[in-house]
Protein backbone atom coordinates (compact mmCIF):
# COMPACT_ATOMS: atom_id res chain seq x y z
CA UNK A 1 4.12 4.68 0.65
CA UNK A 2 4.14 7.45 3.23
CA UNK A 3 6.44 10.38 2.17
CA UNK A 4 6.09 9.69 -1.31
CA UNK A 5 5.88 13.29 -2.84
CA UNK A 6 9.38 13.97 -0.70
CA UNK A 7 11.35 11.87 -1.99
CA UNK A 8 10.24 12.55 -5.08
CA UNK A 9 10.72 15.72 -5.24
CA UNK A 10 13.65 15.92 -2.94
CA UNK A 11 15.83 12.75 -4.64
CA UNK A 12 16.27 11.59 -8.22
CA UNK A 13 13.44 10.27 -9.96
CA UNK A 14 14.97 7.28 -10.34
CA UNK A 15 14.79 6.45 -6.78
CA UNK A 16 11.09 6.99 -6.21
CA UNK A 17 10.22 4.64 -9.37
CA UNK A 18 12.78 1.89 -7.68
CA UNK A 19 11.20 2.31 -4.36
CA UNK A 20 7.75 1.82 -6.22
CA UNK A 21 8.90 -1.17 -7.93
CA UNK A 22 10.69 -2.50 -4.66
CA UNK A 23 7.43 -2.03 -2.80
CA UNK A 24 5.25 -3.36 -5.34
CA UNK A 25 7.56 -6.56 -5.95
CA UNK A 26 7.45 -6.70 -1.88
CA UNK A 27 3.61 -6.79 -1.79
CA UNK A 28 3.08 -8.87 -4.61
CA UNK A 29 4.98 -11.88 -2.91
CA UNK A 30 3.31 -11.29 0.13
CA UNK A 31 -0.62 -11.34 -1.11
CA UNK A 32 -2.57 -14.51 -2.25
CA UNK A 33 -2.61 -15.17 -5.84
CA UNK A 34 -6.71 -14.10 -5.68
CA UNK A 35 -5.62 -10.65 -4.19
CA UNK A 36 -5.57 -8.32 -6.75
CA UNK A 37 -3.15 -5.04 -5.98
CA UNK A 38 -3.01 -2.16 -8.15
CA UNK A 39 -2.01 1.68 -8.08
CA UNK A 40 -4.55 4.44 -7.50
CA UNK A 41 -4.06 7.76 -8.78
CA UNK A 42 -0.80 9.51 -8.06
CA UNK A 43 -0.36 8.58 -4.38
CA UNK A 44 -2.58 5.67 -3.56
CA UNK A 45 -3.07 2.06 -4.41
CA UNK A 46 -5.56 -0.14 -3.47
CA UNK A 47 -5.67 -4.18 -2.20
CA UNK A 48 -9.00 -6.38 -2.78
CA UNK A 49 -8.65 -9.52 -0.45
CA UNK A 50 -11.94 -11.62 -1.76
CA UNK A 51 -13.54 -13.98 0.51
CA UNK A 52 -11.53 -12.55 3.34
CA UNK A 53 -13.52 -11.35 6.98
CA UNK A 54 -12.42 -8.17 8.00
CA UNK A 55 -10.75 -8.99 11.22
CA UNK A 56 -8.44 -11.53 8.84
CA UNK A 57 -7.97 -8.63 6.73
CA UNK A 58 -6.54 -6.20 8.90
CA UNK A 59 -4.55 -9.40 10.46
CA UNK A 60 -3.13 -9.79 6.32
CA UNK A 61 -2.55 -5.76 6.27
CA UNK A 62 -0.94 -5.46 9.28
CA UNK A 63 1.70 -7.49 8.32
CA UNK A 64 2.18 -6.40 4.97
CA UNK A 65 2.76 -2.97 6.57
CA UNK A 66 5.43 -4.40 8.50
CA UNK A 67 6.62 -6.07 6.04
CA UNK A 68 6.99 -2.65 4.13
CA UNK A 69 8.26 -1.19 6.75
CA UNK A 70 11.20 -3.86 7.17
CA UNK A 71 12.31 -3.00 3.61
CA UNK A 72 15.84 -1.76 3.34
CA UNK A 73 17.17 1.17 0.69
CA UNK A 74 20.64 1.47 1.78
CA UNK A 75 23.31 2.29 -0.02
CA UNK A 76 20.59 3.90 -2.30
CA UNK A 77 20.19 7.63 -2.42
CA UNK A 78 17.48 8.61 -0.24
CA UNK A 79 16.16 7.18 3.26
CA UNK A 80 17.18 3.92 3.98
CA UNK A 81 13.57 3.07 4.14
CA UNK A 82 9.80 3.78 3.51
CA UNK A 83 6.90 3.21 5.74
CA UNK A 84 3.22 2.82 4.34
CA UNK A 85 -0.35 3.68 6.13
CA UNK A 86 -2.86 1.43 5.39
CA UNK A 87 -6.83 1.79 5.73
CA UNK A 88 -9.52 -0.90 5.42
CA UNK A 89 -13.05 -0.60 4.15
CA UNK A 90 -15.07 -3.82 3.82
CA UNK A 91 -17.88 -4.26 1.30
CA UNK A 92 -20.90 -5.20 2.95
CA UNK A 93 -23.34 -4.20 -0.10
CA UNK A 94 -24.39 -1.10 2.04
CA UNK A 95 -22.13 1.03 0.03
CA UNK A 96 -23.44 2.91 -3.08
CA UNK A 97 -19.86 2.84 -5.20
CA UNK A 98 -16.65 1.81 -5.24
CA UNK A 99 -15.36 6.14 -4.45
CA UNK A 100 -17.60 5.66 -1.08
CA UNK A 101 -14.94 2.38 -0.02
CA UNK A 102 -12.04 4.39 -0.90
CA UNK A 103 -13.60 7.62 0.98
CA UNK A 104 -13.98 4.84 4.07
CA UNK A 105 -10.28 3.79 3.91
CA UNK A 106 -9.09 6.90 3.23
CA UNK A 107 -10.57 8.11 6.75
CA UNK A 108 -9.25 4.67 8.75
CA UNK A 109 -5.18 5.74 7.65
């Protein structure tokens, strides 16, 4: 989620766990039961789409962005809604670790 920390820190901490879960309950119905979806540290998570070619993968992420995007907070405190950046690294067996395919998404944002 873009803007995380602000909310956070600028709202109760109640509503930046319910946007979390609201997100999270958003992308979980929207990924294939093979994707696996998890958080990543304090501010990132992460999406492994097995079997999938990278053009169908950004296709997939696209809209799950969107789909993010669409969500709707109000009457909550807060914005009335959150956006999220998303960037794609593919495993080709080229890379050396797992950090160097974060390092690679984390530049395509």
């Amino acid at each position: 989620m873009d803007h995380f920390k602000y909310v956070n820190d600028t709202f109760l901490a109640t509503t930046s766990v319910t946007r979390c879960q609201e997100v999270t309950r958003t992308i979980q119905a929207n990924i294939r039961e093979v994707d696996v979806f998890g958080r990543l540290g304090a501010r990132n998570s992460v999406q492994i789409l097995p079997g999938v070619q990278p053009c169908h993968a950004a296709e997939m992420l696209n809209r799950l962005r969107m789909v993010i995007n669409q969500l709707d907070f109000r009457p909550h405190q807060g914005p009335a809604s959150v956006s999220a950046s998303i960037g794609m690294a593919t495993f080709t067996g080229d890379h050396a670790s797992f950090d160097s395919l974060l390092e690679q998404a984390d530049r395509r944002l």
